[in-house]
C-alpha atoms as a PDB file:
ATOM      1  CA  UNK A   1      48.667  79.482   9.493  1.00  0.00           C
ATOM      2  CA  UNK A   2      45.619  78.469  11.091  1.00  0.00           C
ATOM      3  CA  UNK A   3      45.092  74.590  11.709  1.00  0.00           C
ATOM      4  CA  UNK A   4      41.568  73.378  12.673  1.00  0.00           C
ATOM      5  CA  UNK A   5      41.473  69.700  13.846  1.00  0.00           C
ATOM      6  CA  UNK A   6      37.962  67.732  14.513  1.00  0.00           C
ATOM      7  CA  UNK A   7      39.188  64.509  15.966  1.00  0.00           C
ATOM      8  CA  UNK A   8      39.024  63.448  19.610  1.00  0.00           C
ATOM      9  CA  UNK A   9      42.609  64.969  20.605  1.00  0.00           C
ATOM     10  CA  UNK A  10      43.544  65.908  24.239  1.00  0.00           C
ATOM     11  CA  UNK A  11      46.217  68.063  25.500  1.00  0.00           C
ATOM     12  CA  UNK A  12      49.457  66.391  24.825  1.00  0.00           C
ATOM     13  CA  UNK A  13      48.066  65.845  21.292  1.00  0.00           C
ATOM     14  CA  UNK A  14      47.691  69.136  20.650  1.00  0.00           C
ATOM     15  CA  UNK A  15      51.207  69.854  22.163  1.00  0.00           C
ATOM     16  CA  UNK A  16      52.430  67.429  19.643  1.00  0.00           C
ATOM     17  CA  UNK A  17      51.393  68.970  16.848  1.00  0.00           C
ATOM     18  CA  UNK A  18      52.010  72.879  18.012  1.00  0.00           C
ATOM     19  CA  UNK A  19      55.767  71.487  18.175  1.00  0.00           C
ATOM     20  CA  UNK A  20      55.561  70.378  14.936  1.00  0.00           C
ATOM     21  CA  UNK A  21      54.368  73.960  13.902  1.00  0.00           C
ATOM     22  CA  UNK A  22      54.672  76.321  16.827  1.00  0.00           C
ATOM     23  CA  UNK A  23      53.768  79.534  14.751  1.00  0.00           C
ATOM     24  CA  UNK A  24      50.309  78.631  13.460  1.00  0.00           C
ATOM     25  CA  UNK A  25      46.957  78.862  15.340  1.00  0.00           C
ATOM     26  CA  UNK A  26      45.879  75.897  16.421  1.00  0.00           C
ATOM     27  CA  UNK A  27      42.106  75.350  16.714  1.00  0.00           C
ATOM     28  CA  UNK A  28      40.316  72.158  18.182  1.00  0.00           C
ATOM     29  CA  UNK A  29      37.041  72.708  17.311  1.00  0.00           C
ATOM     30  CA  UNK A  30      35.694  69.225  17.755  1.00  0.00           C
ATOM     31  CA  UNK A  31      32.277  68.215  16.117  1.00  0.00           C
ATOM     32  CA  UNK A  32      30.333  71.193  18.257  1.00  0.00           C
ATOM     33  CA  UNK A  33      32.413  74.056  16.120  1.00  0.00           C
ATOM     34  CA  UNK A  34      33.564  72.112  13.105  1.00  0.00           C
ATOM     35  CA  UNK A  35      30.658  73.837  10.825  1.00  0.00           C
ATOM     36  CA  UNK A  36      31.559  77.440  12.157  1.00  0.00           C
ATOM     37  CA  UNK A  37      35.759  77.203  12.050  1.00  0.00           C
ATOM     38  CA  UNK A  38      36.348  75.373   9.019  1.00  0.00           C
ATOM     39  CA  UNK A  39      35.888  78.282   6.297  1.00  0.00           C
ATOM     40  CA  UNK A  40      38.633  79.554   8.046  1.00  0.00           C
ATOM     41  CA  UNK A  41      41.078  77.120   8.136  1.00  0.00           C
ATOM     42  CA  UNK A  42      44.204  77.171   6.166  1.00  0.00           C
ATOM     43  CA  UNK A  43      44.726  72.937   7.236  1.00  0.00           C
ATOM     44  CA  UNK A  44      41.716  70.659   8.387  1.00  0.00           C
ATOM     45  CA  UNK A  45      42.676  67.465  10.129  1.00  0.00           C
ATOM     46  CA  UNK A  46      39.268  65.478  11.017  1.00  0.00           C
ATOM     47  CA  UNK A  47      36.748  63.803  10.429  1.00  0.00           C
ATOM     48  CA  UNK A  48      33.168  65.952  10.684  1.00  0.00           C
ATOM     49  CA  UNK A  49      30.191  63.608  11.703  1.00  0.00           C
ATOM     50  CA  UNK A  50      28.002  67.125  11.296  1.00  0.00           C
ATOM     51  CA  UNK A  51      27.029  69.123   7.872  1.00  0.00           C
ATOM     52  CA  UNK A  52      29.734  71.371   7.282  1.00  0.00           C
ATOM     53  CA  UNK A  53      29.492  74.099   4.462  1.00  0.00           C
ATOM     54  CA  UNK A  54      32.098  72.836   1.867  1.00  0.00           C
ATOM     55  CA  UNK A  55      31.297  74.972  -0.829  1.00  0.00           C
ATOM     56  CA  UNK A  56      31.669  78.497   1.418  1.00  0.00           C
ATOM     57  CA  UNK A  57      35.026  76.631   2.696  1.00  0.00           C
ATOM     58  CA  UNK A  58      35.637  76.418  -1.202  1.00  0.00           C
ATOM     59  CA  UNK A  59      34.741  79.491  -2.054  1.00  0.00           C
ATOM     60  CA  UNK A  60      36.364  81.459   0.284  1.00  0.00           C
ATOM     61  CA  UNK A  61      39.783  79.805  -1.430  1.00  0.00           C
ATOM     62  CA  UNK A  62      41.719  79.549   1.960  1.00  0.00           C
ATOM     63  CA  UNK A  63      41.731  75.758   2.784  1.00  0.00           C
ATOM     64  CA  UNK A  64      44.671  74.495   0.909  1.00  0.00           C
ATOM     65  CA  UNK A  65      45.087  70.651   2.577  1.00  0.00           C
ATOM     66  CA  UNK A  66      42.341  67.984   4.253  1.00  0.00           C
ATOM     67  CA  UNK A  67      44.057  65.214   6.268  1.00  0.00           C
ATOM     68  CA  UNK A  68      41.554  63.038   7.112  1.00  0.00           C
ATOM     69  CA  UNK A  69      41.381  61.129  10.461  1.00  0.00           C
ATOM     70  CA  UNK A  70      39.442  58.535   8.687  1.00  0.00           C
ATOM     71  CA  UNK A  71      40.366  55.772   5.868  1.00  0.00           C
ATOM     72  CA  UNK A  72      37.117  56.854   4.634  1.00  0.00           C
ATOM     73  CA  UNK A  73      36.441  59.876   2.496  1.00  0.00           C
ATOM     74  CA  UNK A  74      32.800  60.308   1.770  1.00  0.00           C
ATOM     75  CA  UNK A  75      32.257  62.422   4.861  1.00  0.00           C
ATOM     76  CA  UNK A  76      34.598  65.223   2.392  1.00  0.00           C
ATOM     77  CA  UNK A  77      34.929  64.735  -1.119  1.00  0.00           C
ATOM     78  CA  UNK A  78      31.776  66.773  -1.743  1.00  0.00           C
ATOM     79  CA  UNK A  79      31.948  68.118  -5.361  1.00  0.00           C
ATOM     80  CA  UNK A  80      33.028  71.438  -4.623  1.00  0.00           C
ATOM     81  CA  UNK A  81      35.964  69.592  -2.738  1.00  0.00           C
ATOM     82  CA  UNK A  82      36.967  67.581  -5.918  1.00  0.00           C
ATOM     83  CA  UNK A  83      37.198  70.214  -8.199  1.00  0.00           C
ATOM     84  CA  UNK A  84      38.773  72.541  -6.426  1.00  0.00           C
ATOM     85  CA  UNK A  85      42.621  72.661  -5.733  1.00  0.00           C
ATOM     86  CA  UNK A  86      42.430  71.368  -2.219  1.00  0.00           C
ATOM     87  CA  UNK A  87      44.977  68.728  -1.349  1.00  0.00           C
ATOM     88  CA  UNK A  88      43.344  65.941   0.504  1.00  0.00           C
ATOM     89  CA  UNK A  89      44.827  62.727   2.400  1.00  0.00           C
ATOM     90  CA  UNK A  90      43.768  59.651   4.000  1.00  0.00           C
ATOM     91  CA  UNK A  91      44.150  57.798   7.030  1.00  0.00           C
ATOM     92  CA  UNK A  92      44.521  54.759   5.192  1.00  0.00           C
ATOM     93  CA  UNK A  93      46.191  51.876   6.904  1.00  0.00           C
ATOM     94  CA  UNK A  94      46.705  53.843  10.553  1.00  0.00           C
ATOM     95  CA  UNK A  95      44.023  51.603  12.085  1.00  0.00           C
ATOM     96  CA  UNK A  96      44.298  48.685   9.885  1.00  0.00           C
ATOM     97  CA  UNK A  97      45.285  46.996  12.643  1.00  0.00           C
ATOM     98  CA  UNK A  98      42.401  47.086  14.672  1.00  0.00           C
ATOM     99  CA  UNK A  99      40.189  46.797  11.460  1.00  0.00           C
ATOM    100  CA  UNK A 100      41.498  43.447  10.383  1.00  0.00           C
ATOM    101  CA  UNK A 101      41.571  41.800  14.305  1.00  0.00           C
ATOM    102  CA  UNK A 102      37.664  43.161  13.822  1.00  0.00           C
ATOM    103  CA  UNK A 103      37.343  41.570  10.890  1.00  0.00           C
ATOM    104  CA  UNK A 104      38.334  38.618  11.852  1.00  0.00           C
ATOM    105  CA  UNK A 105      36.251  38.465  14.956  1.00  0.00           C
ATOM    106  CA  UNK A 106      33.006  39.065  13.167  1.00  0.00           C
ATOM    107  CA  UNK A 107      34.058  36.209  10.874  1.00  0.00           C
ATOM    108  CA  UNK A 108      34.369  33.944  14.058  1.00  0.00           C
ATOM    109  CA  UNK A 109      31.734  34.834  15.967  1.00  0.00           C
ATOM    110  CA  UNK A 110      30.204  33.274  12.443  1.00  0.00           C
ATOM    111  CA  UNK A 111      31.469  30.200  11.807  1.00  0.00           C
ATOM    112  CA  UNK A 112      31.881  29.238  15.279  1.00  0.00           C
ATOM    113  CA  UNK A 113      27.777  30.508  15.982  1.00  0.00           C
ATOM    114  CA  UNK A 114      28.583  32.592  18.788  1.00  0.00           C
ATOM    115  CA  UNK A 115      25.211  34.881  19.363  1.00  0.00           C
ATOM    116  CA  UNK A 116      23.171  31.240  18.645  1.00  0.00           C
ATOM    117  CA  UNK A 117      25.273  30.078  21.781  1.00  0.00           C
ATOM    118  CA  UNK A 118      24.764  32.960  23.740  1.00  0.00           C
ATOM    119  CA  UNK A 119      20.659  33.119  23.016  1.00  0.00           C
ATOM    120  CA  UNK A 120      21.431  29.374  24.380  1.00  0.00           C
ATOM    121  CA  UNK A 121      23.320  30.677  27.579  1.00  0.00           C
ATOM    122  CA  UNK A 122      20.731  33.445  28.335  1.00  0.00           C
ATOM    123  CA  UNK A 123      17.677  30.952  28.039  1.00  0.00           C
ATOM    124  CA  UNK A 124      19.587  28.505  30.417  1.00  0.00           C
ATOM    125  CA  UNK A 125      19.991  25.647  27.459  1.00  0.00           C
ATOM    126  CA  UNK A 126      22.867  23.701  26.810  1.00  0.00           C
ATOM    127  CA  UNK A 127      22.609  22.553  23.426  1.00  0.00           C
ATOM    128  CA  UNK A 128      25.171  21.358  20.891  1.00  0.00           C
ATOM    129  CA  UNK A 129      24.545  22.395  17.581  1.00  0.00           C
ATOM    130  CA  UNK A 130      26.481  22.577  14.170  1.00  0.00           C
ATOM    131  CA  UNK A 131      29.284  24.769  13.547  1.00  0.00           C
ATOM    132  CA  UNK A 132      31.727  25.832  10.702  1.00  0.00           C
ATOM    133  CA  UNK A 133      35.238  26.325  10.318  1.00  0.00           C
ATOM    134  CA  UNK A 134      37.040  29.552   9.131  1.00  0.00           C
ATOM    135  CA  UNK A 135      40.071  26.866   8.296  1.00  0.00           C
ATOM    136  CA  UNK A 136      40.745  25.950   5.207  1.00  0.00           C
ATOM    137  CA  UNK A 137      37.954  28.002   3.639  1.00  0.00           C
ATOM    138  CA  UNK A 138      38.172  29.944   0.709  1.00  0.00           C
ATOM    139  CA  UNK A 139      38.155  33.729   1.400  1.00  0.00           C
ATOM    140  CA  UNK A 140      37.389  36.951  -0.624  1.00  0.00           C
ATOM    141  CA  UNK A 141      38.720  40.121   0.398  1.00  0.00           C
ATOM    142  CA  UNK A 142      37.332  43.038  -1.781  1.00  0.00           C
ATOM    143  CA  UNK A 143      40.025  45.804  -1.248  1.00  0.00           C
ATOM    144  CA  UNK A 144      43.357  45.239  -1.019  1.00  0.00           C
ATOM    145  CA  UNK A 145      44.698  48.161   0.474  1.00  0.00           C
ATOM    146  CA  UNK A 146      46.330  48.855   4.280  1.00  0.00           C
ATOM    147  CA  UNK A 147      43.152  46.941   6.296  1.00  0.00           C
ATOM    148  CA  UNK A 148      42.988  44.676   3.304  1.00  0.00           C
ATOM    149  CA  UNK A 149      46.642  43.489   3.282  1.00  0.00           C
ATOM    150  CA  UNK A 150      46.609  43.418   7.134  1.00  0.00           C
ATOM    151  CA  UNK A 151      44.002  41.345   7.322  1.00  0.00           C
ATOM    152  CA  UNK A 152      45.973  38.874   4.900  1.00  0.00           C
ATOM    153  CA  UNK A 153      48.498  38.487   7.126  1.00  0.00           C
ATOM    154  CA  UNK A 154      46.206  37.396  10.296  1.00  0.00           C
ATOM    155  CA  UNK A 155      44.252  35.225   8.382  1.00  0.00           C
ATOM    156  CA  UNK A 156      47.486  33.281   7.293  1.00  0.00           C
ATOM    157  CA  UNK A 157      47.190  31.280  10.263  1.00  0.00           C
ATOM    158  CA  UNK A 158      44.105  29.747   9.182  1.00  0.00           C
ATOM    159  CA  UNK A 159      45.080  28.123   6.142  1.00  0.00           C
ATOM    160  CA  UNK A 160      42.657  29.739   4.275  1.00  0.00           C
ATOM    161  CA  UNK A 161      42.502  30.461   0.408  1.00  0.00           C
ATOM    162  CA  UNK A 162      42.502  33.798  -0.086  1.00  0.00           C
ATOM    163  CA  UNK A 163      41.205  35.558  -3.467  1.00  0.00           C
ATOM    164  CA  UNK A 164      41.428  38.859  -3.397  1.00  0.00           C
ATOM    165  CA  UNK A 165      40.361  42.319  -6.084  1.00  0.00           C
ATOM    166  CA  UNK A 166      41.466  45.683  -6.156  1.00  0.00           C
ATOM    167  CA  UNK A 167      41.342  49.220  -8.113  1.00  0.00           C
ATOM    168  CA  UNK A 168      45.380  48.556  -8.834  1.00  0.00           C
ATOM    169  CA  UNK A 169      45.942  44.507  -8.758  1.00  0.00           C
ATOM    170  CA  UNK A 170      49.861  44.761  -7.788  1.00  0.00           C
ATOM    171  CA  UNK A 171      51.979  43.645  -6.003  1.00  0.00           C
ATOM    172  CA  UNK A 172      50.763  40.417  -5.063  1.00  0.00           C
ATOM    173  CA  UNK A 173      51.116  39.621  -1.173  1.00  0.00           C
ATOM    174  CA  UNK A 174      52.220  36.104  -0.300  1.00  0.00           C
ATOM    175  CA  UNK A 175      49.483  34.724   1.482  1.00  0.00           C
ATOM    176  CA  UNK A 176      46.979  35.789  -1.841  1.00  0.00           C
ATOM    177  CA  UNK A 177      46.350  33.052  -4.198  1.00  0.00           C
ATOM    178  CA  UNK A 178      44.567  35.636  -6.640  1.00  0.00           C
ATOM    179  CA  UNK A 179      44.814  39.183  -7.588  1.00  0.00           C
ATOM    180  CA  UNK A 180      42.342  40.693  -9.819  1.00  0.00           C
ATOM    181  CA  UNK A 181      40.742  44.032 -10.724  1.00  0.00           C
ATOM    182  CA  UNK A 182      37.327  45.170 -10.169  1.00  0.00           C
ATOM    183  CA  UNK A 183      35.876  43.206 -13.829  1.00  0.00           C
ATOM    184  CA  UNK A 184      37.133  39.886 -11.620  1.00  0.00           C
ATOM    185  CA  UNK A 185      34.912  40.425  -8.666  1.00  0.00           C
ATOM    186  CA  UNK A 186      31.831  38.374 -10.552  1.00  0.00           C
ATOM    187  CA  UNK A 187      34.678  35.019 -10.742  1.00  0.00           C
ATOM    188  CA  UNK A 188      35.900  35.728  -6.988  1.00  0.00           C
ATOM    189  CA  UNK A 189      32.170  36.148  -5.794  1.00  0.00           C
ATOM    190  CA  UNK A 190      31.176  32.563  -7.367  1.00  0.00           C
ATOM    191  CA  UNK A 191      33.890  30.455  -5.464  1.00  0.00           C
ATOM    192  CA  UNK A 192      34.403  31.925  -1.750  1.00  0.00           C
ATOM    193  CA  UNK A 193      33.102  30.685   1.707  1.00  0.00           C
ATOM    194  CA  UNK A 194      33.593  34.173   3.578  1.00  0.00           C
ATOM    195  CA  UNK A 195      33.992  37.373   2.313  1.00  0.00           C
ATOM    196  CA  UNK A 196      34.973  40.109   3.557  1.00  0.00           C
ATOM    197  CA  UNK A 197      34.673  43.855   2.307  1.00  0.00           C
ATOM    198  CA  UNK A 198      37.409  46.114   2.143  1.00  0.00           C
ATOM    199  CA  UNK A 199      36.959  49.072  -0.147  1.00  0.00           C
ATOM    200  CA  UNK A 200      36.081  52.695   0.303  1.00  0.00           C
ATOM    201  CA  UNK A 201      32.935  54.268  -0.358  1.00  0.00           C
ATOM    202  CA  UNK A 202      32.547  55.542  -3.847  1.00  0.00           C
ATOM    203  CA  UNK A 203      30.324  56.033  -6.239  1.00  0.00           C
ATOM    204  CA  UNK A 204      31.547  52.948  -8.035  1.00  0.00           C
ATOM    205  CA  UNK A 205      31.311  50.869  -4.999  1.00  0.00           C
ATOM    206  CA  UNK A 206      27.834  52.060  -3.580  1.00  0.00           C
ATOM    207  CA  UNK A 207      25.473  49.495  -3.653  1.00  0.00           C
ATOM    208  CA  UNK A 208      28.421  46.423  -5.363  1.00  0.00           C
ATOM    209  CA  UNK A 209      26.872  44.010  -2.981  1.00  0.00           C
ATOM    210  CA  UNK A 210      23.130  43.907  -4.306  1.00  0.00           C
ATOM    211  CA  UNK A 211      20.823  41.447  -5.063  1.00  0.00           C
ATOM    212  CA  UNK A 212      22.911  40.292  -7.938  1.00  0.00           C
ATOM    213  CA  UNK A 213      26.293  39.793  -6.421  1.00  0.00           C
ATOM    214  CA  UNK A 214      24.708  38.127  -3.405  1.00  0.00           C
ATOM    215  CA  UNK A 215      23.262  35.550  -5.380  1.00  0.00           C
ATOM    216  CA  UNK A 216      26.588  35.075  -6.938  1.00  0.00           C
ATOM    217  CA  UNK A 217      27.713  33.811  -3.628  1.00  0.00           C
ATOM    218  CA  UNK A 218      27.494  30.170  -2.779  1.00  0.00           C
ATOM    219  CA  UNK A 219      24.817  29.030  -0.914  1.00  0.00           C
ATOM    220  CA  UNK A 220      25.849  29.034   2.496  1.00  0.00           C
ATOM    221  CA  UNK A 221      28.685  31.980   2.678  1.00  0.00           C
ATOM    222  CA  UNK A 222      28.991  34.375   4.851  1.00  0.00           C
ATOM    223  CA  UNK A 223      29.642  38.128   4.446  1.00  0.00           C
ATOM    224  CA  UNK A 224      31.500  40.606   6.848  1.00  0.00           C
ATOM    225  CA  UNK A 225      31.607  44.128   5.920  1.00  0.00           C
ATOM    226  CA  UNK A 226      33.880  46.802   8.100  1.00  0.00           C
ATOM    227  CA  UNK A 227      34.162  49.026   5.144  1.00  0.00           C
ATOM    228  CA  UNK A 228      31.189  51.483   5.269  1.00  0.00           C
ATOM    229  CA  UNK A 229      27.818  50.875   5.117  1.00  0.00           C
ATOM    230  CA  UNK A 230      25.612  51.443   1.400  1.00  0.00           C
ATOM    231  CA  UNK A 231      28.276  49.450   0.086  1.00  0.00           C
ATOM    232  CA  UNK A 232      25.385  46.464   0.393  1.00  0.00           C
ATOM    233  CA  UNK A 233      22.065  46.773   0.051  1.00  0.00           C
ATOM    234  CA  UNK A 234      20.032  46.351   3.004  1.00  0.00           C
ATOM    235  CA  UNK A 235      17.551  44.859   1.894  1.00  0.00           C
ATOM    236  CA  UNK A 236      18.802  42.443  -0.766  1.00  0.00           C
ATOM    237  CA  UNK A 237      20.919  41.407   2.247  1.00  0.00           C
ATOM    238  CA  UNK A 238      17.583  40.666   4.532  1.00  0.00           C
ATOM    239  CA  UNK A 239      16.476  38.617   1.801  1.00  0.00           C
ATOM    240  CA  UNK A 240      19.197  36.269   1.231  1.00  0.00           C
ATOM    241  CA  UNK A 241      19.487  35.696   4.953  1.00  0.00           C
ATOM    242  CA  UNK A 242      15.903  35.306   5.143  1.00  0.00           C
ATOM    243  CA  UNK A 243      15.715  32.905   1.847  1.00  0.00           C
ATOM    244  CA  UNK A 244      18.744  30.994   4.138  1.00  0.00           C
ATOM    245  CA  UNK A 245      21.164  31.531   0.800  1.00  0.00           C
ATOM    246  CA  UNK A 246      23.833  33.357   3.161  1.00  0.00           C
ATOM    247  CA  UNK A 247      24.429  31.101   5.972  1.00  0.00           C
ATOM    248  CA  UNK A 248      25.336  34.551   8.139  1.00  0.00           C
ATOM    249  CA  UNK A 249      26.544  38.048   7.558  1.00  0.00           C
ATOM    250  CA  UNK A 250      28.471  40.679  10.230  1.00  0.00           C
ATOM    251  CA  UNK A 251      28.351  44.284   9.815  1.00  0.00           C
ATOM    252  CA  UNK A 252      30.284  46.916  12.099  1.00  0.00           C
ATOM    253  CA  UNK A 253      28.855  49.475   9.590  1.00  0.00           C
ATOM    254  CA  UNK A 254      25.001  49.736   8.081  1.00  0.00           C
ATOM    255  CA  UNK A 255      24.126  51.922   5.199  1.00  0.00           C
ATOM    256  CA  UNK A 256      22.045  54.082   7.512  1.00  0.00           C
ATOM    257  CA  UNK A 257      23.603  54.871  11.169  1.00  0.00           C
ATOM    258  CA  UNK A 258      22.164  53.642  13.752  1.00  0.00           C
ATOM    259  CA  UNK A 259      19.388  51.854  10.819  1.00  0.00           C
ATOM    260  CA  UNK A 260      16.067  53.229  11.126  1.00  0.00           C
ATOM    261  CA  UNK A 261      13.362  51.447  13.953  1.00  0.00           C
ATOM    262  CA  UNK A 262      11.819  49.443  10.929  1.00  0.00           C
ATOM    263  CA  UNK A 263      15.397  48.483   9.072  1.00  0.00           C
ATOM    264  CA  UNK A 264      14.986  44.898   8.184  1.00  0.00           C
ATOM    265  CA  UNK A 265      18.749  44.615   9.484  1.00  0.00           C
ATOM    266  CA  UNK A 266      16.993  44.461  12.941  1.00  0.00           C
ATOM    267  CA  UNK A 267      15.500  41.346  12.396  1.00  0.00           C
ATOM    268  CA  UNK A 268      16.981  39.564   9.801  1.00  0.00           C
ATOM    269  CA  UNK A 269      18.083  36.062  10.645  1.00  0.00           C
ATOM    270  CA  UNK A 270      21.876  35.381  11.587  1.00  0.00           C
ATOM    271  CA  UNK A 271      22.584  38.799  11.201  1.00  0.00           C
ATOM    272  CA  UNK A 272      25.527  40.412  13.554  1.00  0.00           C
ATOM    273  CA  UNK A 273      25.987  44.340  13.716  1.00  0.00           C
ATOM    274  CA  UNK A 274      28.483  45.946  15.492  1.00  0.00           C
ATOM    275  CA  UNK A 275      28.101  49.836  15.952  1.00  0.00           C
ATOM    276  CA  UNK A 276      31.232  50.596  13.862  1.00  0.00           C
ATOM    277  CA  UNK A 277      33.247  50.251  15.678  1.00  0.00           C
ATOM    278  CA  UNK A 278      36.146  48.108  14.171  1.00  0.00           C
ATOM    279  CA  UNK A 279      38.678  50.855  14.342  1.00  0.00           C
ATOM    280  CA  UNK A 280      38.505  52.138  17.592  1.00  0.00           C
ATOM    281  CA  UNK A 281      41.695  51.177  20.235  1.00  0.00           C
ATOM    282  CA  UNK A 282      42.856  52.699  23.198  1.00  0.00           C
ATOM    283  CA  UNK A 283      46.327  54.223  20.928  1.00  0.00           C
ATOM    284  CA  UNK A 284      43.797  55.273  18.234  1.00  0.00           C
ATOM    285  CA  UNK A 285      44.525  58.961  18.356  1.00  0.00           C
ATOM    286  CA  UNK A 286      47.969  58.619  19.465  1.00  0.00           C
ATOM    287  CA  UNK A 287      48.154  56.694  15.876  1.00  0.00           C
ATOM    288  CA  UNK A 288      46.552  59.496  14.281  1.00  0.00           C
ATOM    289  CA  UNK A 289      48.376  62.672  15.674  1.00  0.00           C
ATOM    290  CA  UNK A 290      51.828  60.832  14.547  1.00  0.00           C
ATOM    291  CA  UNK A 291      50.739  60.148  11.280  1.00  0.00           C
ATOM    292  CA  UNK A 292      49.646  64.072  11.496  1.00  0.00           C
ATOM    293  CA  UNK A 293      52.696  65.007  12.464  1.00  0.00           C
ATOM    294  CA  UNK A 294      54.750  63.301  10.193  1.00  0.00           C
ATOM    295  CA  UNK A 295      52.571  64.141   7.212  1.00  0.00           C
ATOM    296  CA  UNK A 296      52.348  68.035   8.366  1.00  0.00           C
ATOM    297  CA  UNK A 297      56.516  68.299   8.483  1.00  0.00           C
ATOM    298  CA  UNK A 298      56.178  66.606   5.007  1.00  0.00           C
ATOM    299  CA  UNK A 299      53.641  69.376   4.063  1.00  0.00           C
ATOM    300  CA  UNK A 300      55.682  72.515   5.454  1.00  0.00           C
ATOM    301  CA  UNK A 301      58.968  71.082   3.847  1.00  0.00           C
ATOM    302  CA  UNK A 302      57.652  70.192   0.195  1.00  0.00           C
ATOM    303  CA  UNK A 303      57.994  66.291   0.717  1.00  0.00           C
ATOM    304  CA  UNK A 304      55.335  63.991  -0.692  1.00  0.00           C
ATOM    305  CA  UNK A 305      52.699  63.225   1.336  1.00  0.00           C
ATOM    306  CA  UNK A 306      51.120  59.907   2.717  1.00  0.00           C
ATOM    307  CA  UNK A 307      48.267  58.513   1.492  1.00  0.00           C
ATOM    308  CA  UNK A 308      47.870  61.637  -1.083  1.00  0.00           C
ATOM    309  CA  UNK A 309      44.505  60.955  -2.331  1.00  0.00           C
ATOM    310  CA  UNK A 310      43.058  61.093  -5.790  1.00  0.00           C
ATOM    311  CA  UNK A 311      40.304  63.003  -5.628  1.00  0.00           C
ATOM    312  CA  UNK A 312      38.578  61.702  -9.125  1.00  0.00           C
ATOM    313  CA  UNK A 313      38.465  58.191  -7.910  1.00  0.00           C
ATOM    314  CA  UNK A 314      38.013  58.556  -4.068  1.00  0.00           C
ATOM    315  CA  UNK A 315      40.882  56.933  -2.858  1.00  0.00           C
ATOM    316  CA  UNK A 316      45.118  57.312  -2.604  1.00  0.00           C
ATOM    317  CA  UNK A 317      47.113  55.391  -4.647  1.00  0.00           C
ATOM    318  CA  UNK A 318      49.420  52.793  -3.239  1.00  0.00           C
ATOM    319  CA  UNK A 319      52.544  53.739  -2.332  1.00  0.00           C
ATOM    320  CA  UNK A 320      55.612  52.454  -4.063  1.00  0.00           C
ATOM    321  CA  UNK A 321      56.929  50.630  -1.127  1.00  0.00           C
ATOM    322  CA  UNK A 322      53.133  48.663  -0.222  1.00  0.00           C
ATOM    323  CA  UNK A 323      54.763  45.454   1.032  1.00  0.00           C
ATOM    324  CA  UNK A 324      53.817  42.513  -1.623  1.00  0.00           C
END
């Protein structure tokens, strides 16, 4: 068994998993080797950031399972991928943590007009201008999955409303006052102060937030996205911050990474980007090698896997015990 990983592991991770599995080969090719060790690979445990050759790894029939280190999985559900019988997982949910405490940052640095106050503190003015609250607004959270349901739960404090949609509308946390499906997003859109994207990257979610949805959106909201990037379009967004209907938007994550010199993003008025980075922590890939781990002794002893992924729709289904 030959295991190639292409995550940012160091030695005791890799002596984690070799106990785990201390027959197979165990390859850490990083992103400088991905390309060239992959067709090779029996398991894959990564997350390439380079073009890899999917349909040679596909073709040569050897790859049997893709554990992703990422919630994300546009970076390997090529079609080749999909229709093939590769098994593929997620990472969904083992950096929701970090995600929703993001999240929830950009979202404050909003309403409270942080980078206006720190133009003020670098130009040597002391000025008091308006702010907003994040209490007792009305929220939207498209995509209710691990980050989405985490990021419930440290919003709760605030006292906010919360109306929330997902692919499978169950089990209703506590702290949501609405649960739709994806045909609801129009309703939820029309009565929320912040909202805050959640989903995965799809080809039913590419491009949701466009010129239409945006000007669904009260005048005066404000939109965070930590999700991935051509979920909104760029420059639909420009214009509504520009036009002044969006009071302010945060983005760790831009349809185009870094954007291009002449991205409008650049410019556009009371406009935050971080450089997606909402998931990283110092226990990131400790989180990620035990999730590994635990889903690779599932995988050798015929146990269902986490976050088993459907391939068709881009995303795993929840689990039967997802806390409501």
């Amino acid at each position: 068994m030959r295991i190639v990983l292409c995550y940012p592991v160091e030695q005791k991770h890799k002596h984690q998993i070799q106990a785990v599995v201390p027959q197979a080969e165990l390859v850490d090719a990083g992103q400088e080797r991905v390309a060239v060790e992959l067709p090779t690979a029996d398991i894959f445990c990564g997350h390439p950031k380079v073009p890899v050759p999917w349909a040679e790894v596909v073709a040569r029939g050897r790859l049997r399972w893709i554990q992703s280190s990422a919630a994300g999985l546009d970076h390997c559900l090529v079609p080749e991928v999909i229709g093939s019988q590769i098994t593929v997982t997620s990472a969904s949910g083992v950096l929701a943590d970090q995600v929703a405490e993001h999240g929830l940052g950009l979202a404050i640095a909003c309403t409270r007009r942080l980078p206006l106050f720190l133009e003020q503190q670098r130009a040597g003015e002391f000025v008091r201008r308006p702010t907003r609250d994040l209490t007792d607004a009305t929220v939207g959270i498209v995509g209710l999955g691990g980050v989405g349901r985490r990021l419930v739960e440290v919003l709760r404090p605030f006292r906010v409303r919360i109306l929330a949609t997902d692919f499978f509308p169950i089990r209703k946390p506590a702290g949501v006052d609405f649960l739709g499906g994806p045909a609801d997003l129009p309703e939820v859109l029309r009565q929320v102060d912040v909202l805050f994207l959640c989903v995965p990257l799809t080809p039913q979610t590419r491009g949701m937030i466009d010129a239409r949805a945006l000007a669904m959106l009260p005048p005066g909201a404000i939109l965070v996205n930590m999700a991935r990037g051509p979920l909104v379009d760029e420059n639909a967004l420009a214009d509504a911050l520009e036009s002044g209907h969006l009071d302010s938007a945060a983005l760790d994550v831009t349809p185009q990474e870094p954007p291009a010199p002449t991205s409008r993003l650049w410019t556009a008025p009371r406009l935050i980007i971080t450089p997606h980075v909402a998931g990283q922590s110092a226990r990131r890939i400790d989180a990620m090698t035990d999730f590994f781990c635990d889903n690779l002794r599932r995988y050798l002893s015929g146990e269902p896997l986490r976050n088993l992924v459907d391939k068709t729709r881009g995303f795993p289904e929840p689990p039967e015990d997802f806390p409501a």
